[in-house]
C-alpha atoms as a PDB file:
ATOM      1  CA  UNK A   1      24.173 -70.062  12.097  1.00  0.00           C
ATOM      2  CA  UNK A   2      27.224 -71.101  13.680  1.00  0.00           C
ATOM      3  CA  UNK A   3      29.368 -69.996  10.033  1.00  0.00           C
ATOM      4  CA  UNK A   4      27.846 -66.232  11.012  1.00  0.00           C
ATOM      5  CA  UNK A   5      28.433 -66.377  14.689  1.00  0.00           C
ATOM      6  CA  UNK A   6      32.409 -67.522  13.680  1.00  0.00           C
ATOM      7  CA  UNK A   7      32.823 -64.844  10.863  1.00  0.00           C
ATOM      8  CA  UNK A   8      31.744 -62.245  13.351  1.00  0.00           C
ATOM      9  CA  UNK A   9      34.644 -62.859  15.765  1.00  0.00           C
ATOM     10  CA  UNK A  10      36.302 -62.913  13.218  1.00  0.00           C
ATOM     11  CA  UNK A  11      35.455 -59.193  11.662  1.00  0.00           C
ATOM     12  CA  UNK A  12      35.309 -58.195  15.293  1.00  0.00           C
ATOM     13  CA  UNK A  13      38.868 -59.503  15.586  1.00  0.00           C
ATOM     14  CA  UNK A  14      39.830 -57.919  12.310  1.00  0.00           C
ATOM     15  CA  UNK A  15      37.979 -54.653  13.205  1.00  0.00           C
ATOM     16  CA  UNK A  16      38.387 -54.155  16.700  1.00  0.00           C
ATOM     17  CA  UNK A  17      35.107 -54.505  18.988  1.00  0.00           C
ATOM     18  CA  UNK A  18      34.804 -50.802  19.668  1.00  0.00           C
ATOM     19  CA  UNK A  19      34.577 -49.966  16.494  1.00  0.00           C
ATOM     20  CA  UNK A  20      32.018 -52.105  15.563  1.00  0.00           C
ATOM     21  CA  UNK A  21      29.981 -50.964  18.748  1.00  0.00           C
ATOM     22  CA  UNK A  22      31.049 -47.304  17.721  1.00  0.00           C
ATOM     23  CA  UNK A  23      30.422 -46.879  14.471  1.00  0.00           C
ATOM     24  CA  UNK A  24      27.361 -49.088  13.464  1.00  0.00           C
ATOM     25  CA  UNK A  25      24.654 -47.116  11.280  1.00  0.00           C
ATOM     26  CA  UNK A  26      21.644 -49.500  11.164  1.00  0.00           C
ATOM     27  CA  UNK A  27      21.151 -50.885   8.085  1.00  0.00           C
ATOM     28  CA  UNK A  28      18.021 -48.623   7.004  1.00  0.00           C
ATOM     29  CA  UNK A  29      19.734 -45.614   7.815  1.00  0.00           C
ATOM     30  CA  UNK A  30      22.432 -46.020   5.136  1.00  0.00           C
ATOM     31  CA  UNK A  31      20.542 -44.834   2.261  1.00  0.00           C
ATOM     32  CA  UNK A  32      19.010 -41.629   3.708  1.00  0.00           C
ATOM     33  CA  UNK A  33      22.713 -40.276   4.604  1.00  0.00           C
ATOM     34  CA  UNK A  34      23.430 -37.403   3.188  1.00  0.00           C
ATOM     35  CA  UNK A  35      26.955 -36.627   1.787  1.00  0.00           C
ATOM     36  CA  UNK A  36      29.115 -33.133   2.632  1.00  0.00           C
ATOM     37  CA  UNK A  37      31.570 -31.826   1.332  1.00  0.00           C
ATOM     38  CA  UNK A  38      34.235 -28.713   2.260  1.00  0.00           C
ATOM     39  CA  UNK A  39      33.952 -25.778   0.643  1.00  0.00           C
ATOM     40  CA  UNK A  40      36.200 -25.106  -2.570  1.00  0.00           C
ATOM     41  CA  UNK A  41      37.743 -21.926  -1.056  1.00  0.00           C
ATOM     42  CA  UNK A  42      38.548 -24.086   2.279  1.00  0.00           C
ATOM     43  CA  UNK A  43      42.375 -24.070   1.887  1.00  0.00           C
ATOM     44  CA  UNK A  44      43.508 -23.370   5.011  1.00  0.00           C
ATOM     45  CA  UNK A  45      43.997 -26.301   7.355  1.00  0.00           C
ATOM     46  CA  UNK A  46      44.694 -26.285  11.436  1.00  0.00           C
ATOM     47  CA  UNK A  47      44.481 -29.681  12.927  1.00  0.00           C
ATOM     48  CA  UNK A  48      42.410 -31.139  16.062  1.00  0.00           C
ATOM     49  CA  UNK A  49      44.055 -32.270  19.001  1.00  0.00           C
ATOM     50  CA  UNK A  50      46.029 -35.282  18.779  1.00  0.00           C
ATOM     51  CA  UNK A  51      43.404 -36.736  16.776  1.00  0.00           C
ATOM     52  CA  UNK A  52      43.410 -37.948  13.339  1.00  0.00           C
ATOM     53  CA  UNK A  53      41.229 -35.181  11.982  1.00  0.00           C
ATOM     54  CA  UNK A  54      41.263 -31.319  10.887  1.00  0.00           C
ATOM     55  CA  UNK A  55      39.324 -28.945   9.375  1.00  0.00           C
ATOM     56  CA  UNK A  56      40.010 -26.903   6.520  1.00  0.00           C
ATOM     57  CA  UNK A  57      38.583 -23.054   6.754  1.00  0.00           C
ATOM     58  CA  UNK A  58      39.426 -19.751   4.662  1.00  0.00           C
ATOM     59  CA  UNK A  59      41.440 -17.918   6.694  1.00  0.00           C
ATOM     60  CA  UNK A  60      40.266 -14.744   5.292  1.00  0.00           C
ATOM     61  CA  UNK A  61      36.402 -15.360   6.434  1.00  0.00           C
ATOM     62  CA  UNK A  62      37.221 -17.192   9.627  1.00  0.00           C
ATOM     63  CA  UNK A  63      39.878 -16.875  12.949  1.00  0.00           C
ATOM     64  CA  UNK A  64      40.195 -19.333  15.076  1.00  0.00           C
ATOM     65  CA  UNK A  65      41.860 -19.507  18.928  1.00  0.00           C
ATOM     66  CA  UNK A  66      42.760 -22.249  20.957  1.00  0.00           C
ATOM     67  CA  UNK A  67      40.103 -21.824  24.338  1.00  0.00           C
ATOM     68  CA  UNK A  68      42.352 -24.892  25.901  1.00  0.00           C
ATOM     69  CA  UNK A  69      43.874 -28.483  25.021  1.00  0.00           C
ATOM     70  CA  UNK A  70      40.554 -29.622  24.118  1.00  0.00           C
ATOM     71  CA  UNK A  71      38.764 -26.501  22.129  1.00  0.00           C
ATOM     72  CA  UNK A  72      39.082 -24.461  18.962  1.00  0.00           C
ATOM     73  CA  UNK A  73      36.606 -21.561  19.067  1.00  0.00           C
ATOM     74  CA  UNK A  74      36.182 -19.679  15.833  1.00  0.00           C
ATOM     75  CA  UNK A  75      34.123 -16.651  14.260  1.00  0.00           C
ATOM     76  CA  UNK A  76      33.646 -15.774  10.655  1.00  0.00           C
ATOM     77  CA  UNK A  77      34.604 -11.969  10.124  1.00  0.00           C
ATOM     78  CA  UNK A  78      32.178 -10.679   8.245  1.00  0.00           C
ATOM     79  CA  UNK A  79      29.113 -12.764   9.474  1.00  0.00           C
ATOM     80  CA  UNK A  80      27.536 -13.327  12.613  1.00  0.00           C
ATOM     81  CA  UNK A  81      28.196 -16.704  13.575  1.00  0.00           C
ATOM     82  CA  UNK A  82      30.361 -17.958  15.509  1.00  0.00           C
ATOM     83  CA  UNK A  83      31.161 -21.852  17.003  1.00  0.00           C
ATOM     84  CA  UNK A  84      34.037 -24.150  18.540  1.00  0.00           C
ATOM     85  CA  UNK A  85      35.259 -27.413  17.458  1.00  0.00           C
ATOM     86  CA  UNK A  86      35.516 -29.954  20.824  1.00  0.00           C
ATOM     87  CA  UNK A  87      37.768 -32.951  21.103  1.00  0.00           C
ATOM     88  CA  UNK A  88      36.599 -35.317  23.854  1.00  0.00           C
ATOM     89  CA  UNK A  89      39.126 -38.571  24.163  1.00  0.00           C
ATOM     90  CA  UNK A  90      35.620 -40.479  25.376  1.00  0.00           C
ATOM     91  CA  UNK A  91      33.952 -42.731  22.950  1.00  0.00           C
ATOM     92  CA  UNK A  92      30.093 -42.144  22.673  1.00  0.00           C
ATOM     93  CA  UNK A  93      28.362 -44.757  20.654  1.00  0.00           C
ATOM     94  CA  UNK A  94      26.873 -42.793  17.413  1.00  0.00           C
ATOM     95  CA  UNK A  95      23.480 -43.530  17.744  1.00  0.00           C
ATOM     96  CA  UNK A  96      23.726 -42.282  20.972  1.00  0.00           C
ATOM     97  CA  UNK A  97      25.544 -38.864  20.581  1.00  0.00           C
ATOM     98  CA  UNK A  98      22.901 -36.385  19.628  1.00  0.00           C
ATOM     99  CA  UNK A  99      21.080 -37.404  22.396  1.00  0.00           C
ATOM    100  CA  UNK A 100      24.466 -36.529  24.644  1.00  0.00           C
ATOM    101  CA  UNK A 101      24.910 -33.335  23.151  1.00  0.00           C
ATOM    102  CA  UNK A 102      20.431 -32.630  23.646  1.00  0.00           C
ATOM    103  CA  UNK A 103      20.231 -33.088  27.065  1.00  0.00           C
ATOM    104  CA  UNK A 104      23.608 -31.319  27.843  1.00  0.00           C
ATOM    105  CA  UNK A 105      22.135 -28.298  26.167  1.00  0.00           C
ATOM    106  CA  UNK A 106      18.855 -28.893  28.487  1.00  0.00           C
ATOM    107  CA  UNK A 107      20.523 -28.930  31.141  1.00  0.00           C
ATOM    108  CA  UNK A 108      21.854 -25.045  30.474  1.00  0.00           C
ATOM    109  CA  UNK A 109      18.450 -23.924  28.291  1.00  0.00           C
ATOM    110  CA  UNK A 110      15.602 -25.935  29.524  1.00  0.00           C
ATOM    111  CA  UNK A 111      13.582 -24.588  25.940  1.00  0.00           C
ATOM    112  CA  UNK A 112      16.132 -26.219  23.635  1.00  0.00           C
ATOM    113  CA  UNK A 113      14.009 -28.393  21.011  1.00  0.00           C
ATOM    114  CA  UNK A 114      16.183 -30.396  18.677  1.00  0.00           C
ATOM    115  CA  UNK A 115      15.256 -30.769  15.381  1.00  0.00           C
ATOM    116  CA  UNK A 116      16.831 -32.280  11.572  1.00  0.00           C
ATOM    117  CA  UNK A 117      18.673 -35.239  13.582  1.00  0.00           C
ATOM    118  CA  UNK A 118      20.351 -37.311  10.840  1.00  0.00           C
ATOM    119  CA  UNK A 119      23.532 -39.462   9.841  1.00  0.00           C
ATOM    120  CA  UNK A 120      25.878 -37.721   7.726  1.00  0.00           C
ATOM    121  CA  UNK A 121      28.922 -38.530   5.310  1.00  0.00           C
ATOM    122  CA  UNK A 122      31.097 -35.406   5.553  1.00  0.00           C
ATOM    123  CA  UNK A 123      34.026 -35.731   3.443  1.00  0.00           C
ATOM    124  CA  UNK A 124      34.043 -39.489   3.645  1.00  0.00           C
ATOM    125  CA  UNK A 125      33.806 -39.437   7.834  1.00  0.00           C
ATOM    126  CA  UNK A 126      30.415 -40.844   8.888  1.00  0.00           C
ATOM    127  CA  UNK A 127      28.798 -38.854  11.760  1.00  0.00           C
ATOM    128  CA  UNK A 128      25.391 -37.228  12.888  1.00  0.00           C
ATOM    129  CA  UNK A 129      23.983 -34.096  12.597  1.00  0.00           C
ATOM    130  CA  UNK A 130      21.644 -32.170  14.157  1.00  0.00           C
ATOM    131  CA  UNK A 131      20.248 -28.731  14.954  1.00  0.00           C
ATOM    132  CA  UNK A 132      19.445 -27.659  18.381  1.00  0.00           C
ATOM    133  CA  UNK A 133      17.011 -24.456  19.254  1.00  0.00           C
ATOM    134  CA  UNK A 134      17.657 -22.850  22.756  1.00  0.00           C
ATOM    135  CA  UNK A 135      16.610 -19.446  23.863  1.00  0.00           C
ATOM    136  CA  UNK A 136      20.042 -17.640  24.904  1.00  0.00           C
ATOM    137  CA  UNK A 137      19.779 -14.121  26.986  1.00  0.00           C
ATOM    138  CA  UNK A 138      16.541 -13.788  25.409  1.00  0.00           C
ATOM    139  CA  UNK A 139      17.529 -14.617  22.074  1.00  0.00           C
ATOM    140  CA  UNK A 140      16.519 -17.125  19.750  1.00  0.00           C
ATOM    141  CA  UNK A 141      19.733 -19.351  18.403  1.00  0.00           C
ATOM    142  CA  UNK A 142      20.382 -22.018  16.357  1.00  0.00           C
ATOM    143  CA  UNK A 143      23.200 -24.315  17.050  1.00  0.00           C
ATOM    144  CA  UNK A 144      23.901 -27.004  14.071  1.00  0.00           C
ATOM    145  CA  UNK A 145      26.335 -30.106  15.552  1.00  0.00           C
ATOM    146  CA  UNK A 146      28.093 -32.154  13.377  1.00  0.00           C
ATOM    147  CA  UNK A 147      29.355 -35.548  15.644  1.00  0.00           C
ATOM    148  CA  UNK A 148      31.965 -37.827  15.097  1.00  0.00           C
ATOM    149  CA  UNK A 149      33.047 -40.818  17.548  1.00  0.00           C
ATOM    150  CA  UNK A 150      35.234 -43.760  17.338  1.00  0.00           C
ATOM    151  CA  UNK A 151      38.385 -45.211  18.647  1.00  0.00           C
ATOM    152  CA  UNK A 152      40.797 -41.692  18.834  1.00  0.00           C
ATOM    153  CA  UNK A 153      37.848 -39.852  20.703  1.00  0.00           C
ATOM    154  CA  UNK A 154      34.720 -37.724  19.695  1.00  0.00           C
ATOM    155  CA  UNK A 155      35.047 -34.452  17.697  1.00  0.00           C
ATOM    156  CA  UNK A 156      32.421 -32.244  17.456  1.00  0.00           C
ATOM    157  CA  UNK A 157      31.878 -29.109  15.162  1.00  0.00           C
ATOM    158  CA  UNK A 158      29.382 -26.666  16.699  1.00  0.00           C
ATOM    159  CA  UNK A 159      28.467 -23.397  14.893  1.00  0.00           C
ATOM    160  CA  UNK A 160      25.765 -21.234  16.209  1.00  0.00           C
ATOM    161  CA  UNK A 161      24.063 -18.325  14.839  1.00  0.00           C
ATOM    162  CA  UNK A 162      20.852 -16.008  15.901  1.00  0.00           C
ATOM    163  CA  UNK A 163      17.797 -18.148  14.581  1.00  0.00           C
ATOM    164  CA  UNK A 164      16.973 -15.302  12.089  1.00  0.00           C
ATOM    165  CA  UNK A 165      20.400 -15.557  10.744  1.00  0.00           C
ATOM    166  CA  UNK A 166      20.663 -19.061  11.028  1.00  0.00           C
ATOM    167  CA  UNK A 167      17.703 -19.372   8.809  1.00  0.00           C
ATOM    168  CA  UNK A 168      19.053 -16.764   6.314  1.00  0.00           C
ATOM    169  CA  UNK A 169      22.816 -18.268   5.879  1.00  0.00           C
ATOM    170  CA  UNK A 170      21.838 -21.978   6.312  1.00  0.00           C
ATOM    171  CA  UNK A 171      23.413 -22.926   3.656  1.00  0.00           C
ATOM    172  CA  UNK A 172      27.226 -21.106   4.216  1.00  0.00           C
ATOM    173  CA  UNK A 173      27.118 -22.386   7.762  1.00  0.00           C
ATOM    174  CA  UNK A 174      26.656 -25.995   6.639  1.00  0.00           C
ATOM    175  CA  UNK A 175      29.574 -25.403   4.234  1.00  0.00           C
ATOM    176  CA  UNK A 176      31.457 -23.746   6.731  1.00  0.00           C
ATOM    177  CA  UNK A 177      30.887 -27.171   9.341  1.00  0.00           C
ATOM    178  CA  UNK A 178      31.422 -29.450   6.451  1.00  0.00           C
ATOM    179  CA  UNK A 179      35.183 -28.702   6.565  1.00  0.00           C
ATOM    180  CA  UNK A 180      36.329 -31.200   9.044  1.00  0.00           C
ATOM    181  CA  UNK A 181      38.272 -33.801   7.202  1.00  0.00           C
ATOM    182  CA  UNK A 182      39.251 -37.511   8.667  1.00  0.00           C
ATOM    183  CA  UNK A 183      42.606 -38.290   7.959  1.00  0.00           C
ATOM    184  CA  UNK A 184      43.412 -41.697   6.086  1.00  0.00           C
END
């Protein structure tokens, strides 16, 4: 016992503590997570903050603005959805963060339901996922998260469609989120 108690410090030590406390996945979580990757067309590249990721996009189906020092809002041009990509310099631990980002939408939709929470390997950058449902000026929307913490910060990638929309183009907007890219 005390051999295990020494090599932690010493992978804490080697590691760094918050990323350790950051970054666990529990153990029977790590064969359930699903793997992501950008879309082949996803050649265009604009980075995120002064973090150590970006996302790739195709300009000619997407245009993004900068909202402020923090934000990257973006809508596809001939589809209707629509999200931002948020940089947050506060460290959430992951198995905490879709419960973070649920009752923050709460607090603004008290209907939201949350639904297909799971860990996720987008292009080698282990994160969560999840969907939220919230009723929005009497509309039903869909709003897929995909969460990243750890030492630089938390990123988030937030695209949000009507639910009957949503439902239809599942599949693009998944793509679409799955082009943020942590660089080595």
């Amino acid at each position: 016992m005390r051999h295990i108690a020494i090599c932690f410090v010493i992978f804490i030590a080697i590691t760094g503590c918050k990323s350790v406390e950051y970054n666990f996945v529990p153990y029977e979580e790590l064969s359930r997570i699903e793997s992501k990757t950008k879309a082949d067309d996803a050649l265009d590249r604009i980075e995120i903050g002064d973090t150590n990721y970006a996302f790739y996009f195709n300009s000619n189906d997407c245009h993004f603005y900068e909202d402020d020092d923090n934000t990257l809002s973006f809508y596809m041009k001939d589809t209707d959805f629509y999200g931002m990509i948020i940089y947050e310099r506060s460290q959430v631990p992951i198995g905490k963060i879709t419960d973070l980002v649920y009752r923050s939408m709460k607090k603004g939709f008290p209907d939201s339901t949350m639904e297909d929470e799971k860990y996720v390997n987008v292009n080698g950058a282990i994160g969560k996922s999840c969907v939220i449902n919230s009723t929005i000026e009497g509309m039903k929307w869909k709003i897929l998260f995909y969460l990243f913490t750890g030492r630089e910060g938390t990123v988030q990638v937030r695209v949000a469609a009507r639910e009957d929309i949503f439902n239809r183009e599942r599949v693009d907007i998944e793509k679409f989120a799955s082009g943020i890219v942590k660089n080595s």
